[in-house]
PDB file of N, CA and C in Angstrom:
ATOM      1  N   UNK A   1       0.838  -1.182   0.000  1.00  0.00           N
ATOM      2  CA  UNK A   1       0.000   0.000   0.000  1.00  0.00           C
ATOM      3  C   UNK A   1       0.883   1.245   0.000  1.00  0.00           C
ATOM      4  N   UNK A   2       0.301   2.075  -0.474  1.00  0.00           N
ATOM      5  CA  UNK A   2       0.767   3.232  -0.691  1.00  0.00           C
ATOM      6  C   UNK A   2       1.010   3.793   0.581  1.00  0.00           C
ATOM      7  N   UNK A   3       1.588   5.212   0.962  1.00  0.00           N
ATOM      8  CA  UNK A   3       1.696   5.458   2.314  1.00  0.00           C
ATOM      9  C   UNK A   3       2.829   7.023   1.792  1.00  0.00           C
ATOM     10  N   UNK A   4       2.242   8.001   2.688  1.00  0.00           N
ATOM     11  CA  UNK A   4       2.623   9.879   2.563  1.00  0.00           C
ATOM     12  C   UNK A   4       2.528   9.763   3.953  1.00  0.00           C
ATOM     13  N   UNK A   5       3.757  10.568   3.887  1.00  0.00           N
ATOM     14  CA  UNK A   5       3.486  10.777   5.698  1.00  0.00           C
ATOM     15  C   UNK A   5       2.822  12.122   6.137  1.00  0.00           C
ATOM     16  N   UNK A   6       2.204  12.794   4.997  1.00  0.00           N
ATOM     17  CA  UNK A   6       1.472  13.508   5.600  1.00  0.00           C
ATOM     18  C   UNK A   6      -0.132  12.933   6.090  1.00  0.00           C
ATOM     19  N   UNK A   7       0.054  11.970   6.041  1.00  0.00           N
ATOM     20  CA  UNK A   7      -1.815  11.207   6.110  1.00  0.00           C
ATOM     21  C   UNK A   7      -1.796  11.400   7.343  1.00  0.00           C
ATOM     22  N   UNK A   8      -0.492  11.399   8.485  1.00  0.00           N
ATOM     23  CA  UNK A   8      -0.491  10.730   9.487  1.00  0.00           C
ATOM     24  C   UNK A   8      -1.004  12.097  10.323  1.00  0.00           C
ATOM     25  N   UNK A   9      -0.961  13.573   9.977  1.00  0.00           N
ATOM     26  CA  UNK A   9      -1.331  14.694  10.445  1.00  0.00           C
ATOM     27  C   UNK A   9      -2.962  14.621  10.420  1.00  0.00           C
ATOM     28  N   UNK A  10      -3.298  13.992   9.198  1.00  0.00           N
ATOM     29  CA  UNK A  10      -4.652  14.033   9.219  1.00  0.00           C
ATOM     30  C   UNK A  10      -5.633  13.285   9.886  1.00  0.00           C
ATOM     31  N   UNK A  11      -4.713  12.705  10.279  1.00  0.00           N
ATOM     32  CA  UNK A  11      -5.101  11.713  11.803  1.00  0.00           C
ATOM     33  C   UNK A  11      -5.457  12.522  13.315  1.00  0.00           C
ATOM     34  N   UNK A  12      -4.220  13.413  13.571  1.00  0.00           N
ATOM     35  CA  UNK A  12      -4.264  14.796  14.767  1.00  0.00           C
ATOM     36  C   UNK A  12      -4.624  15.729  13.823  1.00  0.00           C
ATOM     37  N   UNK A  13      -5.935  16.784  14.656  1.00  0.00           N
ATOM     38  CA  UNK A  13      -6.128  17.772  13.677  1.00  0.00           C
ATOM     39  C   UNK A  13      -5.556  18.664  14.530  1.00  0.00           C
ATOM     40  N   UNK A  14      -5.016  18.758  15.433  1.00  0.00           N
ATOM     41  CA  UNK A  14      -3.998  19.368  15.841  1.00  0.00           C
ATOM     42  C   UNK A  14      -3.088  19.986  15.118  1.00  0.00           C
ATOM     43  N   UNK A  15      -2.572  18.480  14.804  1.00  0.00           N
ATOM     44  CA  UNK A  15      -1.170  18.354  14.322  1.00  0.00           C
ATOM     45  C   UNK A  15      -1.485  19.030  12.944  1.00  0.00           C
ATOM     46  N   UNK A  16      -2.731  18.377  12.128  1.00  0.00           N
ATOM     47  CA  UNK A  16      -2.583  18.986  10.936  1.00  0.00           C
ATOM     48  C   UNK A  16      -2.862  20.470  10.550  1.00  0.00           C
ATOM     49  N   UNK A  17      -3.542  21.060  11.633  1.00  0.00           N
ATOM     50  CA  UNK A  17      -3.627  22.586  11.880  1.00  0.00           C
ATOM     51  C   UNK A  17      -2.481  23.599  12.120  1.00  0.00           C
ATOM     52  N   UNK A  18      -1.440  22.477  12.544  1.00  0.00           N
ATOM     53  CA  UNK A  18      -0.127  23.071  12.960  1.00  0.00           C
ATOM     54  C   UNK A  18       0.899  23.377  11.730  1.00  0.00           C
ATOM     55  N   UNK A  19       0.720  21.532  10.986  1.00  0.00           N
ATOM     56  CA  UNK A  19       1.585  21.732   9.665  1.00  0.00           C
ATOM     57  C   UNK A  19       0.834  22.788   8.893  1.00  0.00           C
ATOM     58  N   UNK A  20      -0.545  22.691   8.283  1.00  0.00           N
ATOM     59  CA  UNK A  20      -0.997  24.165   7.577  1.00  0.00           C
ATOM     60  C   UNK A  20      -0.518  25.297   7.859  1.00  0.00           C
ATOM     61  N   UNK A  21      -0.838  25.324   9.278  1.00  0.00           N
ATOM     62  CA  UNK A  21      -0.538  26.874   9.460  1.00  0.00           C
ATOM     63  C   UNK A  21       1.262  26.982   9.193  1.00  0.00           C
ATOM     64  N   UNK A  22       2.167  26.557   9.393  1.00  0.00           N
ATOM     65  CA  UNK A  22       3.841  26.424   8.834  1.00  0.00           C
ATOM     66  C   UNK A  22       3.805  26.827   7.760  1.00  0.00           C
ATOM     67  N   UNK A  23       2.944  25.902   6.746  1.00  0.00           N
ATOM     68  CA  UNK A  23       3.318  25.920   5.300  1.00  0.00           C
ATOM     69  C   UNK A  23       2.841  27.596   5.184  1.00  0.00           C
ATOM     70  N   UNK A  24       1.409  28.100   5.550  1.00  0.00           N
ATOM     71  CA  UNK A  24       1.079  29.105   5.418  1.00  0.00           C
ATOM     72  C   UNK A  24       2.012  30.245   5.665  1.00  0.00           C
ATOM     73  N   UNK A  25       2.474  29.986   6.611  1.00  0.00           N
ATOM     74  CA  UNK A  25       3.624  31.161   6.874  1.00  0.00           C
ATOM     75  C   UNK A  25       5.003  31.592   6.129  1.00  0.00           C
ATOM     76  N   UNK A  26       5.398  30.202   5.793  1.00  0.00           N
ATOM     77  CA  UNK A  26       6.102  30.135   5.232  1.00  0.00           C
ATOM     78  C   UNK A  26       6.271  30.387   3.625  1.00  0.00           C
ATOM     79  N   UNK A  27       4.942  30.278   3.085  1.00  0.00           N
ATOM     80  CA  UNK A  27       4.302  30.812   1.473  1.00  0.00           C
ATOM     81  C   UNK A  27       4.233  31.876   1.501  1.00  0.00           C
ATOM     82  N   UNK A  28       3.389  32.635   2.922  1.00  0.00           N
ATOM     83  CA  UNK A  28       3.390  34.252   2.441  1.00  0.00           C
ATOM     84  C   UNK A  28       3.861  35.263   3.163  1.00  0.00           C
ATOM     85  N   UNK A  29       4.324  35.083   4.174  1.00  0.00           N
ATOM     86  CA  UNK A  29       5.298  35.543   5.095  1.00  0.00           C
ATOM     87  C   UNK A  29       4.714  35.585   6.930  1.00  0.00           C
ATOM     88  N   UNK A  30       5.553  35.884   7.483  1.00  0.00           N
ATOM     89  CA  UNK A  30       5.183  36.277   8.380  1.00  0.00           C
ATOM     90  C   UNK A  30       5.040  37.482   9.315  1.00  0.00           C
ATOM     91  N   UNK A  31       4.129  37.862  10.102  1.00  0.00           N
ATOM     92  CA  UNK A  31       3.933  39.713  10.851  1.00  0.00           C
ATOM     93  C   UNK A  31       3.506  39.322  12.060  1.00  0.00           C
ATOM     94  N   UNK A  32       3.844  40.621  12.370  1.00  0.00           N
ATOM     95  CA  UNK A  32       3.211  40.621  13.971  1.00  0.00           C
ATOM     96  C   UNK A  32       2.379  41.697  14.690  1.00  0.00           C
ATOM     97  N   UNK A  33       1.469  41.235  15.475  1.00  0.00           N
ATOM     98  CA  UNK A  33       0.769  42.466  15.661  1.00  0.00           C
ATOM     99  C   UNK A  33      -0.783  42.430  15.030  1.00  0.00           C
ATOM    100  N   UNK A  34      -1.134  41.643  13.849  1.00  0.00           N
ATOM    101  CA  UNK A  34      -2.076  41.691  13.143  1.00  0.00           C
ATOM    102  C   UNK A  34      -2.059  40.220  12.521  1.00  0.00           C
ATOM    103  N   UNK A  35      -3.358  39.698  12.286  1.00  0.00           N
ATOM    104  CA  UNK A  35      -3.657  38.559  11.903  1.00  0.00           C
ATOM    105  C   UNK A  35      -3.345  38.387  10.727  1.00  0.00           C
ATOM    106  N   UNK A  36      -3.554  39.530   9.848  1.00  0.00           N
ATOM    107  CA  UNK A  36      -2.591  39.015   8.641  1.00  0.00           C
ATOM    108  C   UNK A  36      -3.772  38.468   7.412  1.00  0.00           C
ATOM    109  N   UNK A  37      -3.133  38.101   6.671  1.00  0.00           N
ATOM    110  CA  UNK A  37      -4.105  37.513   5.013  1.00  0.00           C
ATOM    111  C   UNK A  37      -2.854  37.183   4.006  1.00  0.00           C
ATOM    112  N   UNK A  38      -2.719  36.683   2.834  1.00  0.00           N
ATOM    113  CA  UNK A  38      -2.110  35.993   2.400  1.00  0.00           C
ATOM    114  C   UNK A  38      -1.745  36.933   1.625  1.00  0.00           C
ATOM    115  N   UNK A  39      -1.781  38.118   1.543  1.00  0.00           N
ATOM    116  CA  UNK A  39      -0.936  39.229   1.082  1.00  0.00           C
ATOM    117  C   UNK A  39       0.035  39.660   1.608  1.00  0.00           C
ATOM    118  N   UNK A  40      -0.160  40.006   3.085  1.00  0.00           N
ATOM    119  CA  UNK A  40       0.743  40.810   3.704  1.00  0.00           C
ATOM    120  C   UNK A  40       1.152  39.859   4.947  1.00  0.00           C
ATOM    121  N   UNK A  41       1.135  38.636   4.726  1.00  0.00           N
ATOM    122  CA  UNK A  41       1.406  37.424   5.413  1.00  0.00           C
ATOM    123  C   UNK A  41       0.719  37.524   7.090  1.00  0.00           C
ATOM    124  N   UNK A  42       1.287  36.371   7.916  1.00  0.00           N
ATOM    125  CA  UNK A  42       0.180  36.320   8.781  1.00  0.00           C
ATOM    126  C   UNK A  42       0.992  36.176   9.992  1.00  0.00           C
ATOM    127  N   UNK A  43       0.421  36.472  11.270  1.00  0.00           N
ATOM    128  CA  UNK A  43       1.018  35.798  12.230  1.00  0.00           C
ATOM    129  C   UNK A  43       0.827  34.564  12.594  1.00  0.00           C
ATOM    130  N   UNK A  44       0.748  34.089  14.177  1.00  0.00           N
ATOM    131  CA  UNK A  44       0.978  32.768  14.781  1.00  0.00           C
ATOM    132  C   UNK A  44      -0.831  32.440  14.580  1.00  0.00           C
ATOM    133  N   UNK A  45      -1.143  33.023  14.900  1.00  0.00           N
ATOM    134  CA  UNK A  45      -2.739  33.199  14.963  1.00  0.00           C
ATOM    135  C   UNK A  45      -3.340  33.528  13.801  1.00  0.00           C
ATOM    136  N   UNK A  46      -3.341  34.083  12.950  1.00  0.00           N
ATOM    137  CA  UNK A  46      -3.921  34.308  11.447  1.00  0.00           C
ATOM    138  C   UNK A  46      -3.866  33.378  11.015  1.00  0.00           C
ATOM    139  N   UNK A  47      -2.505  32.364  10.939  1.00  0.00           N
ATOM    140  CA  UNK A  47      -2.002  31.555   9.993  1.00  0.00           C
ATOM    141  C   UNK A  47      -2.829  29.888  10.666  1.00  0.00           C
ATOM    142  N   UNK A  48      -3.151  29.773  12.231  1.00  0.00           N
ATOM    143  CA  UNK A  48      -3.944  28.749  12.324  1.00  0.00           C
ATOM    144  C   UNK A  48      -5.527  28.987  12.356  1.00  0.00           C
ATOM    145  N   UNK A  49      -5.945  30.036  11.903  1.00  0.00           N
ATOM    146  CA  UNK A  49      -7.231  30.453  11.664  1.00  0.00           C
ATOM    147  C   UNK A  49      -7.098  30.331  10.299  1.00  0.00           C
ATOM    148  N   UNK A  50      -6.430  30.592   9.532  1.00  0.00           N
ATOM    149  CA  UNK A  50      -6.532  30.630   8.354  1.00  0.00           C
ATOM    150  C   UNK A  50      -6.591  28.966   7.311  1.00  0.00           C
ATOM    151  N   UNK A  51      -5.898  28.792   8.045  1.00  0.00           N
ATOM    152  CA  UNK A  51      -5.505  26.892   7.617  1.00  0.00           C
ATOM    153  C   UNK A  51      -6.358  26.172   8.052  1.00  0.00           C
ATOM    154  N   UNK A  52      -7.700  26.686   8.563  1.00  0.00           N
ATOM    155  CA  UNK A  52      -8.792  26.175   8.819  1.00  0.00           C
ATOM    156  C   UNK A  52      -9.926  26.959   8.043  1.00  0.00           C
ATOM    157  N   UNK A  53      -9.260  27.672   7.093  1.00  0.00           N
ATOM    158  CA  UNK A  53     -10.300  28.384   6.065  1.00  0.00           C
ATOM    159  C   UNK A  53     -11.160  29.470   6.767  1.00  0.00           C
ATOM    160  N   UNK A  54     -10.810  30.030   8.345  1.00  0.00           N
ATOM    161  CA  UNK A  54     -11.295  31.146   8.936  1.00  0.00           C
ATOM    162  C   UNK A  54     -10.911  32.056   9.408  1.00  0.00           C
ATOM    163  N   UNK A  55     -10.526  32.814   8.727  1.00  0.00           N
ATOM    164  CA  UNK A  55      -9.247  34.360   8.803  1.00  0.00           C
ATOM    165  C   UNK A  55     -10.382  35.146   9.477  1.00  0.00           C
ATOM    166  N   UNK A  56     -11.477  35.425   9.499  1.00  0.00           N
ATOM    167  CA  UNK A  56     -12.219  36.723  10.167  1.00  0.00           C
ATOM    168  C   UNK A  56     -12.992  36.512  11.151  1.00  0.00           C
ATOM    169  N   UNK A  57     -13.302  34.858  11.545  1.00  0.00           N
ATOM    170  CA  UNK A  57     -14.154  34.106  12.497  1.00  0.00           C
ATOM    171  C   UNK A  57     -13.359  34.629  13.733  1.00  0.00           C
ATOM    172  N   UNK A  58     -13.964  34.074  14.865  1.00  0.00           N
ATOM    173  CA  UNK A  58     -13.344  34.252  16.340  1.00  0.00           C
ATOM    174  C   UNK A  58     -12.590  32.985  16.332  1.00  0.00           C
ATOM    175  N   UNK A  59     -12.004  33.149  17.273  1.00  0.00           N
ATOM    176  CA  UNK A  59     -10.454  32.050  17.103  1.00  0.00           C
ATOM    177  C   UNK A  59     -11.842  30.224  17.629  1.00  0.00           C
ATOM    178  N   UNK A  60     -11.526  29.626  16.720  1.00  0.00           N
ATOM    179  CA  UNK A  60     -12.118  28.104  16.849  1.00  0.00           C
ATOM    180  C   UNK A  60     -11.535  26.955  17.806  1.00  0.00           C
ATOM    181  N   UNK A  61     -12.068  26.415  18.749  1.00  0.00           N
ATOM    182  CA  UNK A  61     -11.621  25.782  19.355  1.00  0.00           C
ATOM    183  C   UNK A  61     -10.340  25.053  19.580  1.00  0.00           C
ATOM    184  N   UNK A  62     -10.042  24.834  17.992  1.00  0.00           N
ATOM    185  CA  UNK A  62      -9.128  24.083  17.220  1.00  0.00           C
ATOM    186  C   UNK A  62      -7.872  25.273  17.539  1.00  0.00           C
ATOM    187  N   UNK A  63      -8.099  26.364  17.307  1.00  0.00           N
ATOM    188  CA  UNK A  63      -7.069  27.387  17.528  1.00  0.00           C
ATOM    189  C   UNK A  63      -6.783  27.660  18.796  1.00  0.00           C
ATOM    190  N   UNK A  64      -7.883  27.685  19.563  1.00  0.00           N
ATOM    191  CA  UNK A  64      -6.910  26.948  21.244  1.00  0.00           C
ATOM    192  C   UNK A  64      -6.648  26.179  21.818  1.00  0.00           C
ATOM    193  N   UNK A  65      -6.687  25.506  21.193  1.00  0.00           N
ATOM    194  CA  UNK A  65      -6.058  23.970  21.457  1.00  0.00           C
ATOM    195  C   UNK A  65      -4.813  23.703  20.615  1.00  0.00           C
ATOM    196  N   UNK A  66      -4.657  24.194  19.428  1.00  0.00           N
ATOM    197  CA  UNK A  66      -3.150  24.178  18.633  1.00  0.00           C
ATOM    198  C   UNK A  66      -2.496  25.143  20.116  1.00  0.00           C
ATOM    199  N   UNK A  67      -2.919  26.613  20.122  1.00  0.00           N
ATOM    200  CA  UNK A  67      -1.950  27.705  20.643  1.00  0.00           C
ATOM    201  C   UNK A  67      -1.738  26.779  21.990  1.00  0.00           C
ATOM    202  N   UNK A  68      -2.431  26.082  22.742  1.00  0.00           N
ATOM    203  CA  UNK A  68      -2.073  25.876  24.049  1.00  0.00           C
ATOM    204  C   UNK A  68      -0.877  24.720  24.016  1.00  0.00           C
ATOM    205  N   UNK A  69      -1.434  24.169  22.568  1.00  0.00           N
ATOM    206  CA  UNK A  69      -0.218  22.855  22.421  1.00  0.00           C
ATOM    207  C   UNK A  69       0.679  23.599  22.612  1.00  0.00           C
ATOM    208  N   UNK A  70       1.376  24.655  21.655  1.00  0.00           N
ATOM    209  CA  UNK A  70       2.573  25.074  21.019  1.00  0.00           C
ATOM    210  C   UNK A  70       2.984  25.528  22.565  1.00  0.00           C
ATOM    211  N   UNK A  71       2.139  26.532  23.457  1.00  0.00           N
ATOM    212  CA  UNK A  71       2.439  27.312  24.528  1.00  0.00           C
ATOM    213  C   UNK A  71       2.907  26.125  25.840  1.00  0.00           C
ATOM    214  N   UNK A  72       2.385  24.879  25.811  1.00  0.00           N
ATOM    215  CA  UNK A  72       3.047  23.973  26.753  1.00  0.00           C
ATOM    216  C   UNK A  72       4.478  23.758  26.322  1.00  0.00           C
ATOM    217  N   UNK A  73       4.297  23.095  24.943  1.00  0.00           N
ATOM    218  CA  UNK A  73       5.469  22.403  24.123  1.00  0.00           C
ATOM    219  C   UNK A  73       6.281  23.609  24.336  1.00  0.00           C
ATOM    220  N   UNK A  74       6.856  24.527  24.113  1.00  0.00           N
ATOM    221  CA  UNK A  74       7.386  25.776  23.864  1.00  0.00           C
ATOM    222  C   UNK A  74       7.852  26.426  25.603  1.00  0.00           C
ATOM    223  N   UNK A  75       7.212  25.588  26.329  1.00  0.00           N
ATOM    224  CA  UNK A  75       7.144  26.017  27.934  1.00  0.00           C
ATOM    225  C   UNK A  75       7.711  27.413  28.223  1.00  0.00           C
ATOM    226  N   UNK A  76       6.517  27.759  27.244  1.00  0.00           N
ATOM    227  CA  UNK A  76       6.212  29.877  27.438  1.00  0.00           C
ATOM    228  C   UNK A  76       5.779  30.146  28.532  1.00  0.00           C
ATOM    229  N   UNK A  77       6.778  30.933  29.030  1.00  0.00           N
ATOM    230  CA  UNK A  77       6.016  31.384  30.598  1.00  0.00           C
ATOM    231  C   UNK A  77       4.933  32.955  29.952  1.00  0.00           C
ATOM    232  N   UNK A  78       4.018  33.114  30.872  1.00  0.00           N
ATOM    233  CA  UNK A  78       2.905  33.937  30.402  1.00  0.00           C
ATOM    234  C   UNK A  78       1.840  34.389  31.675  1.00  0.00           C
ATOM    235  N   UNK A  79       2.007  35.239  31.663  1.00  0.00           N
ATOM    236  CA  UNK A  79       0.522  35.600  32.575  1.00  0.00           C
ATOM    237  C   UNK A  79      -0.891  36.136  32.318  1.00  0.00           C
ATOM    238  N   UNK A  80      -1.366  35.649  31.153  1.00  0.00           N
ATOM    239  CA  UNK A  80      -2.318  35.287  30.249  1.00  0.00           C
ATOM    240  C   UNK A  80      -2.975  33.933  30.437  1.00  0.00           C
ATOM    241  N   UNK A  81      -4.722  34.212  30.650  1.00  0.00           N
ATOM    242  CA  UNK A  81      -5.458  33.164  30.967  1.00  0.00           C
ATOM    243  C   UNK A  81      -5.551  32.467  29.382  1.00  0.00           C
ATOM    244  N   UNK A  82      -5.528  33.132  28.624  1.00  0.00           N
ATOM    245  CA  UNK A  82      -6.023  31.813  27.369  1.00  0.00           C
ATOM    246  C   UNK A  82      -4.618  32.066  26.626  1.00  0.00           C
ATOM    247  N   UNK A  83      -4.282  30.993  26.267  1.00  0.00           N
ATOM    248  CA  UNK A  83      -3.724  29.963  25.532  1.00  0.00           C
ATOM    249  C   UNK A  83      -2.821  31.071  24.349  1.00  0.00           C
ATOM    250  N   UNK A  84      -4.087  31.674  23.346  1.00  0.00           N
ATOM    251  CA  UNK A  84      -3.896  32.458  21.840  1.00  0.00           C
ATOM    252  C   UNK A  84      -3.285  33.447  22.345  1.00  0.00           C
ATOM    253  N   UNK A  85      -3.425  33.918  23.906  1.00  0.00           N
ATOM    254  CA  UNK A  85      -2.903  34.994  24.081  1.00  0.00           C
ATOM    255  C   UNK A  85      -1.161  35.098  23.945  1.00  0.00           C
ATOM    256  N   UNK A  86      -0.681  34.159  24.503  1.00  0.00           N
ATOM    257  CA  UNK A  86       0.359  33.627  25.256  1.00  0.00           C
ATOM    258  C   UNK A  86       0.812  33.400  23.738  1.00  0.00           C
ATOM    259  N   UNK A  87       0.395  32.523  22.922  1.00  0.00           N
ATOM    260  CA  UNK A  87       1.142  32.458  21.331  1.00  0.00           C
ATOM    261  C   UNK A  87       1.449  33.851  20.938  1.00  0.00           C
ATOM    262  N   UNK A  88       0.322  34.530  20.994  1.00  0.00           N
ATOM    263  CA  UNK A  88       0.201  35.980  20.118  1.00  0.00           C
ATOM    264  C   UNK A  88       1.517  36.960  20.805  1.00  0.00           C
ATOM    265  N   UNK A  89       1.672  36.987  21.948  1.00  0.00           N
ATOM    266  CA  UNK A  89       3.073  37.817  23.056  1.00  0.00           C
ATOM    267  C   UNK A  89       4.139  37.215  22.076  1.00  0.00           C
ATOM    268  N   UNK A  90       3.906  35.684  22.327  1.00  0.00           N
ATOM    269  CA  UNK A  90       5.268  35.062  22.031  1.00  0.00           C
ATOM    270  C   UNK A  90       5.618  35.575  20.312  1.00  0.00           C
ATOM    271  N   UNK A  91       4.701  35.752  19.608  1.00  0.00           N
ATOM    272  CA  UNK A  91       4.911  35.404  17.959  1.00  0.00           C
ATOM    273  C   UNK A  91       4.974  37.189  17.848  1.00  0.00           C
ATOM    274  N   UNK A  92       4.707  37.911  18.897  1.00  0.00           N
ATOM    275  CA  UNK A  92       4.875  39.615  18.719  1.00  0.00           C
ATOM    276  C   UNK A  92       6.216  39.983  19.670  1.00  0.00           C
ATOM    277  N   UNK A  93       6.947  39.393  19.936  1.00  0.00           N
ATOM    278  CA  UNK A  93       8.299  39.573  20.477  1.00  0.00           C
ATOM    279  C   UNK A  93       9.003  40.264  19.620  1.00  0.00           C
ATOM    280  N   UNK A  94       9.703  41.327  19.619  1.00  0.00           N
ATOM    281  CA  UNK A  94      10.621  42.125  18.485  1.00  0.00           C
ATOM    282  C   UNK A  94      11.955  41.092  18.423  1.00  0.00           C
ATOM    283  N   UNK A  95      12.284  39.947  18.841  1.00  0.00           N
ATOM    284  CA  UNK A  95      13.348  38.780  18.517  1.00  0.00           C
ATOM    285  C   UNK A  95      13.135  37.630  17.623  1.00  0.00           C
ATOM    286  N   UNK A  96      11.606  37.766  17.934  1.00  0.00           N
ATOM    287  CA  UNK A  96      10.842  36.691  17.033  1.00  0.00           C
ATOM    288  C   UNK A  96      11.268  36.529  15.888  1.00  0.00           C
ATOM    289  N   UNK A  97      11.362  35.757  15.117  1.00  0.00           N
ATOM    290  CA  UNK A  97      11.560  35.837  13.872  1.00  0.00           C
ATOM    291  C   UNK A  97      10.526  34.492  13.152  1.00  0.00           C
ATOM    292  N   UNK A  98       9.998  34.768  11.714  1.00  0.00           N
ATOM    293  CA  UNK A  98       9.360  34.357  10.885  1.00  0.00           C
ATOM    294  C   UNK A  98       9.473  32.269  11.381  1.00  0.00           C
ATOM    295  N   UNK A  99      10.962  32.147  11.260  1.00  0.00           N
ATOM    296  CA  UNK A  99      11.009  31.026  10.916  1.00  0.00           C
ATOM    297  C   UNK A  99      11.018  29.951  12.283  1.00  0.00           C
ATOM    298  N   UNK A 100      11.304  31.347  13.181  1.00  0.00           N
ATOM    299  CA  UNK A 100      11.734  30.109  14.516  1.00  0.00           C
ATOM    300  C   UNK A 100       9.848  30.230  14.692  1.00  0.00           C
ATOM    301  N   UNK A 101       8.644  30.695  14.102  1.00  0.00           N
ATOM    302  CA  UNK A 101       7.253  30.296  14.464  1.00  0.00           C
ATOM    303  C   UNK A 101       6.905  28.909  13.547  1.00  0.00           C
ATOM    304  N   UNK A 102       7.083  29.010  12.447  1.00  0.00           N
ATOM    305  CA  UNK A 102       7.439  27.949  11.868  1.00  0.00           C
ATOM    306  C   UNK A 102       7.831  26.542  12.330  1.00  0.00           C
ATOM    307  N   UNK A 103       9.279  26.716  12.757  1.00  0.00           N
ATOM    308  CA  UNK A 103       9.765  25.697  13.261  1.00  0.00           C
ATOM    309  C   UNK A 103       9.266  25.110  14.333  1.00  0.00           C
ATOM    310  N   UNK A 104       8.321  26.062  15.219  1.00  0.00           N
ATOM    311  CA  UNK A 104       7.840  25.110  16.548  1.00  0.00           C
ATOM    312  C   UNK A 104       6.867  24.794  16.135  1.00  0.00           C
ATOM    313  N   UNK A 105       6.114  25.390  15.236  1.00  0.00           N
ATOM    314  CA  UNK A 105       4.662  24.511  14.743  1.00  0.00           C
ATOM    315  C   UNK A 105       5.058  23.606  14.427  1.00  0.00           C
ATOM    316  N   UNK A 106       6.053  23.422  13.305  1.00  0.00           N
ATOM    317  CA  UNK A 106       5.917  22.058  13.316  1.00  0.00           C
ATOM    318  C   UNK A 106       7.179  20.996  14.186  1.00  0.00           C
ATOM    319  N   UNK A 107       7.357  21.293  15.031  1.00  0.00           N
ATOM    320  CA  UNK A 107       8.222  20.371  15.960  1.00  0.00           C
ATOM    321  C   UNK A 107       7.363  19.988  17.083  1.00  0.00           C
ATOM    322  N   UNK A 108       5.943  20.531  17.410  1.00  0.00           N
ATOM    323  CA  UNK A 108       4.864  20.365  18.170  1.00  0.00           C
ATOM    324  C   UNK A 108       4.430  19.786  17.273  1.00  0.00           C
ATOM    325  N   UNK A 109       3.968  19.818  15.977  1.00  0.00           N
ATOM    326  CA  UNK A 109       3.211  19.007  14.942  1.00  0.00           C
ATOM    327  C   UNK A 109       3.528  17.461  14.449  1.00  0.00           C
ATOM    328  N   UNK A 110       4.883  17.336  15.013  1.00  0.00           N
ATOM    329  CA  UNK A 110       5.702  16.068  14.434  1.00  0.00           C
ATOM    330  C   UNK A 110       6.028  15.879  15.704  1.00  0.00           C
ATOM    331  N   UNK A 111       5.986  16.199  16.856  1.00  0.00           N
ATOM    332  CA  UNK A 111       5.841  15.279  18.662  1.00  0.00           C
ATOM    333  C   UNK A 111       4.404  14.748  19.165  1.00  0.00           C
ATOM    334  N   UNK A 112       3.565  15.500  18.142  1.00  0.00           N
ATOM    335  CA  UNK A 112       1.823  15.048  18.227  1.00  0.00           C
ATOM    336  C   UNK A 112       1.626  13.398  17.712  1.00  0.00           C
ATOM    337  N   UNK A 113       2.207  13.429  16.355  1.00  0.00           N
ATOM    338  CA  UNK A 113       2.403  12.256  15.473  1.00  0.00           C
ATOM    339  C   UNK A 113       3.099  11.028  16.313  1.00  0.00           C
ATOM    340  N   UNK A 114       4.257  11.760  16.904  1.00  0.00           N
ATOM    341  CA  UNK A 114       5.045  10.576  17.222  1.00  0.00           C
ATOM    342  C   UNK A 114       4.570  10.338  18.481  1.00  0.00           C
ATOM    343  N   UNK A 115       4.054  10.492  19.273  1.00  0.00           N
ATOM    344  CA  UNK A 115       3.709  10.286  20.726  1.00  0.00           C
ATOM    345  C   UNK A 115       2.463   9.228  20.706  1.00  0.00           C
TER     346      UNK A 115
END
């Protein structure tokens, strides 16, 4: 049988909310401060709202439950009750950079899989 190892994301929609939102960032850039659209690229939060096809909705369950993954995995300290908040500080840091958001999505996205 055939076999992609991306099937295995589509198994965690976690996980596969996590790889989308990567690829997303990584296609159209990344910002901070603002949710972003595939013009003027997106942040941590645009980009997993968006990879669920809902850029203008209120953040979906699914989006706090990715941000809280990343915010354990990532063991962000924060004094913020929800989850998106604590991503959104972290992904609006003036050190931040594009790729290290990237990279933890999917290093949380590929410890989801393997666990």
């Amino acid at each position: 049988m055939l076999y992609n190892k991306d099937w295995d994301y589509k198994l965690n929609p976690v996980a596969d909310v996590l790889m989308k939102a990567a690829d997303l960032l990584e296609k159209h850039g990344h910002i901070k401060f603002l949710r972003g659209n595939i013009i003027e690229g997106m942040c941590a939060l645009g980009a997993l709202q968006a990879a669920q096809g809902k850029i203008y909705d209120l953040d979906t369950e699914l989006t706090l439950t990715a941000s809280q993954v990343v915010v354990d995995a990532m063991k962000l300290k924060h004094e913020f009750a929800m989850p998106h908040a604590a991503l959104a500080a972290w992904n609006n840091l003036p050190e931040r950079t594009g790729q290290e958001v990237i990279d933890a999505m999917r290093k949380v996205a590929k410890s989801l899989i393997a666990a």
